[in-house]
Protein backbone atom coordinates (compact mmCIF):
# COMPACT_ATOMS: atom_id res chain seq x y z
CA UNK A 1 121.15 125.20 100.74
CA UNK A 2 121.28 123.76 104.32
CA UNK A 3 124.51 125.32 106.18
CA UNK A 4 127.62 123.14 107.04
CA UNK A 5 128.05 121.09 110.18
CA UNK A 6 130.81 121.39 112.53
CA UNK A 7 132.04 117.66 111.46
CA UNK A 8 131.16 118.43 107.43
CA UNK A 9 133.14 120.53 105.46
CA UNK A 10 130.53 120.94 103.04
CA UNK A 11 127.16 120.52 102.50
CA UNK A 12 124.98 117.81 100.22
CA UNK A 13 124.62 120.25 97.37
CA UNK A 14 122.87 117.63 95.22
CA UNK A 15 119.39 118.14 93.53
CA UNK A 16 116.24 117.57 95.56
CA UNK A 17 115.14 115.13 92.97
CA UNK A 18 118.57 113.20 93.52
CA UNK A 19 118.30 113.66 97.35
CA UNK A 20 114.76 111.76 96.88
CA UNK A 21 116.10 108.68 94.66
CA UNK A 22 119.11 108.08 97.05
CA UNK A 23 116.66 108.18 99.97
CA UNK A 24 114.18 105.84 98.22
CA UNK A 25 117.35 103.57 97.49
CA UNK A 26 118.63 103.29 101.50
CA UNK A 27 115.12 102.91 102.50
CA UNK A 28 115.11 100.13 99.84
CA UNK A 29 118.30 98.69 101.47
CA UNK A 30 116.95 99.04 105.15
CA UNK A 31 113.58 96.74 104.27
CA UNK A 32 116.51 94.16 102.83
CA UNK A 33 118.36 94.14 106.21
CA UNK A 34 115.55 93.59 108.37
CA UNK A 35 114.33 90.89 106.20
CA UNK A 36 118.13 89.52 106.53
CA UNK A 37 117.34 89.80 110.11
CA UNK A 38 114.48 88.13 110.35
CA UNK A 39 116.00 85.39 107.98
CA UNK A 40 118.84 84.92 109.87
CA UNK A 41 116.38 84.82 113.14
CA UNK A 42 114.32 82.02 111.16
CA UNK A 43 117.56 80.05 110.74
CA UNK A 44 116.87 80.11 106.90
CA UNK A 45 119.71 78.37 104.29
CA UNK A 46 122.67 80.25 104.77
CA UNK A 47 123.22 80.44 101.14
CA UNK A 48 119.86 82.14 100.44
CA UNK A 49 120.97 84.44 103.35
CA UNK A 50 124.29 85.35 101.42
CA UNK A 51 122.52 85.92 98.42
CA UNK A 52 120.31 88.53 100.02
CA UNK A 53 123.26 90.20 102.03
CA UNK A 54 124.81 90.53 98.37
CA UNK A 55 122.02 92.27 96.99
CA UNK A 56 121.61 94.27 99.90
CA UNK A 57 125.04 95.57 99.85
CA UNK A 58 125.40 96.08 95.70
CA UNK A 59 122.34 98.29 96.40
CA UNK A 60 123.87 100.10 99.08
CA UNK A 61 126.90 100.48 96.70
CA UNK A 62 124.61 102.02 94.35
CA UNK A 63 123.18 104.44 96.25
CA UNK A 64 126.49 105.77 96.90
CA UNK A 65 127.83 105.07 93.60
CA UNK A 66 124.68 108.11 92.54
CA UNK A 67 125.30 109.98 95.41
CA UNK A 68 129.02 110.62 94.69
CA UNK A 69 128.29 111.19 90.76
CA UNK A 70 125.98 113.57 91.31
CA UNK A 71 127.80 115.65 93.54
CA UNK A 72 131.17 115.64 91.61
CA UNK A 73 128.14 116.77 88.48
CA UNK A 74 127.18 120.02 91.07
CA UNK A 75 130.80 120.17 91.95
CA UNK A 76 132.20 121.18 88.33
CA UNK A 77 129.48 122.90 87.08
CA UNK A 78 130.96 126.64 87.81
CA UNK A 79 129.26 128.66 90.28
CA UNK A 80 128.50 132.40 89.87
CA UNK A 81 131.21 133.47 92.37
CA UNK A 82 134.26 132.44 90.31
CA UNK A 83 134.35 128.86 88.70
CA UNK A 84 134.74 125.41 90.10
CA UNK A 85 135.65 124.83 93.49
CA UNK A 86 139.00 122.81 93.12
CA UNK A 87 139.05 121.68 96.35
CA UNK A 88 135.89 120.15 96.84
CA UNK A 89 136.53 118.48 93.60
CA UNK A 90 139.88 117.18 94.88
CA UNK A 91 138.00 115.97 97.82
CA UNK A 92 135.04 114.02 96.22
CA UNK A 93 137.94 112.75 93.81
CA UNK A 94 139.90 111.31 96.59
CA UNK A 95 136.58 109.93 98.12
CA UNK A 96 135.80 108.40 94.71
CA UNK A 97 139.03 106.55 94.64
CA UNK A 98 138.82 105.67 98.44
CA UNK A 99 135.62 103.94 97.33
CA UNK A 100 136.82 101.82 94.44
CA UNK A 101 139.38 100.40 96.36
């Protein structure tokens, strides 16, 4: 497990496997930005260009719709050193909610 940064409180403790989909998902979302870009740059229909932006940003909500399920999953599954951490759960909880609204 990689150690905490100063401006993290804790760190991505999400399965490798999981850490590989989300990454495969945002590098999916960055080739849909540039070709935004370039779209935009082309002076394409602005509808078409809306259209992409939405799917661009439903996949980016994805992404982080995995990301945050999978680490409230690690975060409840007890740990060997005395049971759920309540407070990281509270956290990603609050996050969760912060997200929906």
């Amino acid at each position: 497990m990689v150690a905490a940064r100063n401006d993290e409180a804790a760190p991505l403790a999400v399965p490798e496997d999981v850490v590989k989909e989300i990454t495969a998902r945002l590098r999916r979302v960055e080739g849909q930005v540039r070709a935004i870009q370039r779209m935009i740059a082309e002076r394409r229909d602005c509808h078409v260009i809306a259209q992409q932006m939405a799917a661009a940003r439903a996949a980016l909500e994805r992404a982080t719709v995995a990301l945050m399920a999978n680490s409230m999953a690690e975060c409840i599954r007890p740990k060997a050193e005395g049971g759920v951490d309540q407070r990281e759960l509270k956290r990603l909880t609050e996050t969760f909610v912060k997200l929906l609204a």
